[in-house]
N, C-alpha and C. Protein backbone atom coordinates (compact mmCIF):
# COMPACT_ATOMS: atom_id res chain seq x y z
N UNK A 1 0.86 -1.17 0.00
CA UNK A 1 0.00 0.00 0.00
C UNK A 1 0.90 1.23 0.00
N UNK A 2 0.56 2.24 -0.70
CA UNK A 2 1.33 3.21 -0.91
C UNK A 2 1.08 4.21 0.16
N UNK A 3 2.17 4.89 0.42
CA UNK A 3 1.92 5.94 1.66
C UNK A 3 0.53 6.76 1.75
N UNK A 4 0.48 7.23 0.67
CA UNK A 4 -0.82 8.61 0.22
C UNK A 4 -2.15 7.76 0.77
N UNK A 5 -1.89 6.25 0.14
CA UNK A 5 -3.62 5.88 0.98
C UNK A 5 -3.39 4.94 2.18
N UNK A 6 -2.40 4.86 2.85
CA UNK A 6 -2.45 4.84 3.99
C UNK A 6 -2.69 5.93 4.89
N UNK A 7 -2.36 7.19 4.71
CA UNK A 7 -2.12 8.16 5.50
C UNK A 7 -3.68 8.76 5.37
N UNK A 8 -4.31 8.40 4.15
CA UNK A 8 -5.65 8.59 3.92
C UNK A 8 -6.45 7.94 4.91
N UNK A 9 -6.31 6.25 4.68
CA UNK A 9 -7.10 5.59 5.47
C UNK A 9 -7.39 5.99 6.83
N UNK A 10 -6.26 5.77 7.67
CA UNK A 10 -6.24 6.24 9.04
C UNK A 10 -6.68 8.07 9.19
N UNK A 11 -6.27 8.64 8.31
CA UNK A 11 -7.48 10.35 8.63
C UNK A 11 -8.46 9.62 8.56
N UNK A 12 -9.14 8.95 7.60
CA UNK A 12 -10.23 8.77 7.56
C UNK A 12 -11.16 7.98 9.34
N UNK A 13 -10.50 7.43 9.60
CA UNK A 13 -10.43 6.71 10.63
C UNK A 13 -10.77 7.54 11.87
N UNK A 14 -9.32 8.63 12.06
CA UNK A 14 -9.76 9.72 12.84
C UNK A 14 -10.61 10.65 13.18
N UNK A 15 -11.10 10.88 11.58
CA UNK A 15 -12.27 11.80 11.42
C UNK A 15 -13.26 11.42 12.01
N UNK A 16 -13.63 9.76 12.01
CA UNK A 16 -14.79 9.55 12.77
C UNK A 16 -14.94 10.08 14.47
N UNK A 17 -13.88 9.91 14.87
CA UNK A 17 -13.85 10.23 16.16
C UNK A 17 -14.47 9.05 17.06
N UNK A 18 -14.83 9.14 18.37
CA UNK A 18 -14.95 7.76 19.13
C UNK A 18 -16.13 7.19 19.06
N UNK A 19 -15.94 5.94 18.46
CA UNK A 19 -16.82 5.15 18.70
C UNK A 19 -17.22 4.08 18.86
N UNK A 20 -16.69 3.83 20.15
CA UNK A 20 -16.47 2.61 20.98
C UNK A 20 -15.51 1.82 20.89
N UNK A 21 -15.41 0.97 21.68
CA UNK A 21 -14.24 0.06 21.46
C UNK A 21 -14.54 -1.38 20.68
N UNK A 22 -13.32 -1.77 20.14
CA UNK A 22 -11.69 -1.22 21.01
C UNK A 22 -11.58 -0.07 20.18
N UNK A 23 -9.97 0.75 20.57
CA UNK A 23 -9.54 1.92 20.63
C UNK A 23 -8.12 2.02 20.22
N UNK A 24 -7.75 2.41 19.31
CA UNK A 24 -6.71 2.49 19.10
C UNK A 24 -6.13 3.92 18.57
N UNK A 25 -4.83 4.42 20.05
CA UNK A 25 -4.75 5.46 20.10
C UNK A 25 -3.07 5.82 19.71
N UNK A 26 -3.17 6.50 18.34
CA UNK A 26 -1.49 7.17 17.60
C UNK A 26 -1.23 7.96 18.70
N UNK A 27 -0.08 8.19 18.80
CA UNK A 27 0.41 9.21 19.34
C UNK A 27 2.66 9.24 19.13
N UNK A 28 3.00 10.39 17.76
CA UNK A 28 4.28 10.43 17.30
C UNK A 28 4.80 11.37 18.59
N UNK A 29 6.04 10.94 18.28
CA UNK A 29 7.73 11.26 19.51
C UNK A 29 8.54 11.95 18.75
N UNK A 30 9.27 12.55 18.74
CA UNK A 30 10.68 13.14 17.87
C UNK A 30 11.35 13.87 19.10
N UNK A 31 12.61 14.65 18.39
CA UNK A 31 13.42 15.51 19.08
C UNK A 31 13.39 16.59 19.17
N UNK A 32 11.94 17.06 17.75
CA UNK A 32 11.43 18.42 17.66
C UNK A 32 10.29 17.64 17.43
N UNK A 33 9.50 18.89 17.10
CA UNK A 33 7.91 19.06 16.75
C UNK A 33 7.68 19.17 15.33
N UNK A 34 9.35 18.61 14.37
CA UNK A 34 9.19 19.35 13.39
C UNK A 34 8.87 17.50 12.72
N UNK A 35 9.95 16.63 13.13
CA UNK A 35 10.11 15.33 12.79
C UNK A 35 9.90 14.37 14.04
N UNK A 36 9.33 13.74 13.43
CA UNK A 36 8.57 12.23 14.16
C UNK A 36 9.34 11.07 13.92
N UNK A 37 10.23 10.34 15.18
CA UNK A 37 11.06 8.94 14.54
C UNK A 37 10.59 7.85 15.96
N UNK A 38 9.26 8.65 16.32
CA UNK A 38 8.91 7.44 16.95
C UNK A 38 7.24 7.40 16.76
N UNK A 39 6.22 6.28 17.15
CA UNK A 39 5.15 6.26 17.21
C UNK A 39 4.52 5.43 18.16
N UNK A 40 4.02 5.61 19.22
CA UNK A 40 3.30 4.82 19.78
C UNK A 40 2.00 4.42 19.18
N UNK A 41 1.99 3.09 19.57
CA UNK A 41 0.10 2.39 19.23
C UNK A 41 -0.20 1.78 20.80
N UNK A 42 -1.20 3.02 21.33
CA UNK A 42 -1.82 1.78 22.06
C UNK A 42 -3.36 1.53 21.80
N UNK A 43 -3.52 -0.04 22.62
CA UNK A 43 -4.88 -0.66 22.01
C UNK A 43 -5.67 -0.72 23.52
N UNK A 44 -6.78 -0.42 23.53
CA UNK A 44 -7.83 -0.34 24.65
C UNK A 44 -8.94 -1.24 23.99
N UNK A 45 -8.89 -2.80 24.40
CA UNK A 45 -10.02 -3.51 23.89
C UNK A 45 -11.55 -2.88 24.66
N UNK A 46 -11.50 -2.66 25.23
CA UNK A 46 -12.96 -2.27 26.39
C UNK A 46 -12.62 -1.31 27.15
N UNK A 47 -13.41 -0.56 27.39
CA UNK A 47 -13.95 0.49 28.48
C UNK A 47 -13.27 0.18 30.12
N UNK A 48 -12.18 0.34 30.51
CA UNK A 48 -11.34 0.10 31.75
C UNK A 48 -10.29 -1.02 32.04
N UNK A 49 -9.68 -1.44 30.51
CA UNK A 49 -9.18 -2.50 30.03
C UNK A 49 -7.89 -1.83 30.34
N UNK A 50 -6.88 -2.57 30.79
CA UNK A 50 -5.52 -1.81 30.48
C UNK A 50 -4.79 -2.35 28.97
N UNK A 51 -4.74 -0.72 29.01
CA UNK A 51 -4.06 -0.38 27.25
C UNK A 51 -2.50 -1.05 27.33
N UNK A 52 -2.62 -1.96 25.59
CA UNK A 52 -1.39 -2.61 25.39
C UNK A 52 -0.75 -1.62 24.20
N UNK A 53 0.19 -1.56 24.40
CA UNK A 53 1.36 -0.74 23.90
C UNK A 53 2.35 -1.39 23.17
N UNK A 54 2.44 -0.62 21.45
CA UNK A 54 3.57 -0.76 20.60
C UNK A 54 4.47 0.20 20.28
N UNK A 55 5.96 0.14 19.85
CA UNK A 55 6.19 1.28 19.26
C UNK A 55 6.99 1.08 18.10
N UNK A 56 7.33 2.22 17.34
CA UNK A 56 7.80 1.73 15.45
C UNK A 56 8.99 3.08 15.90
N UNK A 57 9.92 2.60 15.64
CA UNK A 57 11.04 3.47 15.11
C UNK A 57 11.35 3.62 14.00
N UNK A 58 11.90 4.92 13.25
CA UNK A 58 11.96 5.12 12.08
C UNK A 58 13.41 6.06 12.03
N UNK A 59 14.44 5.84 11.28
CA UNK A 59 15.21 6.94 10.58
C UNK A 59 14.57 8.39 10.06
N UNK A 60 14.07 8.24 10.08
CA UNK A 60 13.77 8.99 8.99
C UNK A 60 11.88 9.53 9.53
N UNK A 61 11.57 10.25 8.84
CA UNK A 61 9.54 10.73 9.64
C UNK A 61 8.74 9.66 9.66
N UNK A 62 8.33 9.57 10.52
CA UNK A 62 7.66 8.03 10.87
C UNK A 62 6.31 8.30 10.13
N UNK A 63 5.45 9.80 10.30
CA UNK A 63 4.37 9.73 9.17
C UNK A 63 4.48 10.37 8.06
N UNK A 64 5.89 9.97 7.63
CA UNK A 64 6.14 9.83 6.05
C UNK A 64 7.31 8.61 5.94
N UNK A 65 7.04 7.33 6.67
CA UNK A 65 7.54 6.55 6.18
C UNK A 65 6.89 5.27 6.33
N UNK A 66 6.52 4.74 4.62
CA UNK A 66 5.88 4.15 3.80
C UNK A 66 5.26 2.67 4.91
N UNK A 67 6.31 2.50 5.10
CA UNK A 67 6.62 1.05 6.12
C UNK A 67 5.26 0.95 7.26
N UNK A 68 5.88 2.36 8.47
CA UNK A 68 5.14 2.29 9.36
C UNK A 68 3.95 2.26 9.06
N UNK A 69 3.46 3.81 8.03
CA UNK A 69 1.92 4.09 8.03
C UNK A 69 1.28 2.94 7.58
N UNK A 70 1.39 1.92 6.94
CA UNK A 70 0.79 0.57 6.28
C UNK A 70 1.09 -0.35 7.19
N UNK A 71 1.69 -0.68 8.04
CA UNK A 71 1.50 -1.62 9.14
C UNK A 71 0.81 -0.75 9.76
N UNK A 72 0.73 0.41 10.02
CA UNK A 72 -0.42 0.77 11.30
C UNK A 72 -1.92 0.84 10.74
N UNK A 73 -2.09 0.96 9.15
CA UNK A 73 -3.34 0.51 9.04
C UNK A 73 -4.02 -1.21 9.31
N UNK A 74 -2.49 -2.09 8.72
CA UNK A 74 -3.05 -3.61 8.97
C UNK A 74 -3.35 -3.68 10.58
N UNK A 75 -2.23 -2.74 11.51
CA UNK A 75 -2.80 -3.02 13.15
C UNK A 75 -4.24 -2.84 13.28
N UNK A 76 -4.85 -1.91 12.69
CA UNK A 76 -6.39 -0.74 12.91
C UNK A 76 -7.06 -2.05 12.40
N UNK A 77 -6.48 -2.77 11.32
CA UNK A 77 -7.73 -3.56 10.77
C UNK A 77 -8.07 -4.70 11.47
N UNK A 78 -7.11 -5.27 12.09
CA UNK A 78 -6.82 -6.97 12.56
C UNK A 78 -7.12 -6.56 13.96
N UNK A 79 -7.59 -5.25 14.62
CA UNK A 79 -8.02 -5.44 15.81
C UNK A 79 -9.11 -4.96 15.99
N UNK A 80 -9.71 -4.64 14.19
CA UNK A 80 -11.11 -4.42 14.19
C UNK A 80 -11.68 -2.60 14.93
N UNK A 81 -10.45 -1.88 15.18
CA UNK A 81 -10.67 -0.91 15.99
C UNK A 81 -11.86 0.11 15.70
N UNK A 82 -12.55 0.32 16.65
CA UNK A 82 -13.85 1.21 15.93
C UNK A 82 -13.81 2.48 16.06
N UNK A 83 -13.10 2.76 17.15
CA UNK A 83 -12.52 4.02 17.42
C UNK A 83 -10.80 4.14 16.98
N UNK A 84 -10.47 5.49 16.47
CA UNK A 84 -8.70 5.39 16.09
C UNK A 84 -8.46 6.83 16.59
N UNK A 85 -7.77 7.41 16.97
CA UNK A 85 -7.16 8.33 17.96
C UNK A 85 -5.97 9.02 17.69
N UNK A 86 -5.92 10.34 16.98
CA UNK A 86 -4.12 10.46 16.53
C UNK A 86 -3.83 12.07 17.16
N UNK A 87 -3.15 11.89 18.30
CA UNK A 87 -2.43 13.02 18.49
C UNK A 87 -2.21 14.09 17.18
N UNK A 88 -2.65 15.45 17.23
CA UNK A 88 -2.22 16.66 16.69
C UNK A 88 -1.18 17.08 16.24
N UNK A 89 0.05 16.80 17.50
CA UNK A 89 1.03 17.58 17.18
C UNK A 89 1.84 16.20 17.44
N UNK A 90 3.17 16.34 17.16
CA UNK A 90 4.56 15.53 17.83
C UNK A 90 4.77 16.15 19.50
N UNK A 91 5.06 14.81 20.01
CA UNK A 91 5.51 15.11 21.66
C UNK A 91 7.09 14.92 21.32
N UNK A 92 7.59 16.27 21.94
CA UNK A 92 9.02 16.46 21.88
C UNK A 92 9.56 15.92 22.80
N UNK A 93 10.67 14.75 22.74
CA UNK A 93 11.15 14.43 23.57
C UNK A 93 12.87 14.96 24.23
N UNK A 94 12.83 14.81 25.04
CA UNK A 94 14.15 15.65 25.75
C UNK A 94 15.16 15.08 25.30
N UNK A 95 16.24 14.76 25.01
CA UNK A 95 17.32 13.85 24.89
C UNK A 95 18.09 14.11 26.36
N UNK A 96 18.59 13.15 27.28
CA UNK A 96 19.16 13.67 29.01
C UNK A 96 20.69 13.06 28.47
């Protein structure tokens, strides 16, 4: 799957906004706000379930690279998610 309709699919996804579970919630990492080389997925099967957690490293912008965004649609599909969740901005992380 090519980037453009992956990155489609999942807006599309988001746009719906919540509706119900399970839940599956994006949320990108970088060193700025400018580039993203990390991504969390977590999955909330039910309503007070504790959320299971993935993450994708990337060289390079994680939502512009081809790889991640198409495995994170096959994740959305194979867990059936009804709700999908994507952070706004990049969370800048500190380097210590």
């Amino acid at each position: 799957m090519n980037l453009d309709k992956s990155t489609k699919r999942i807006a599309k996804k988001v746009k719906n906004g919540f509706q119900g579970y399970p839940k599956i919630s994006l949320t990108y990492y970088g060193q700025s706000s400018e580039l993203a080389n990390k991504v969390v997925v977590e999955f909330i099967s039910e309503e007070g379930a504790a959320p299971q957690s993935q993450t994708f490293l990337s060289n390079t912008d994680a939502k512009k690279d081809e790889t991640i965004q198409t495995t994170l649609v096959k994740v959305i599909e194979r867990a059936n998610a009804k709700t999908v969740l994507e952070a706004k901005e990049i969370t800048v992380e500190v380097a210590e």
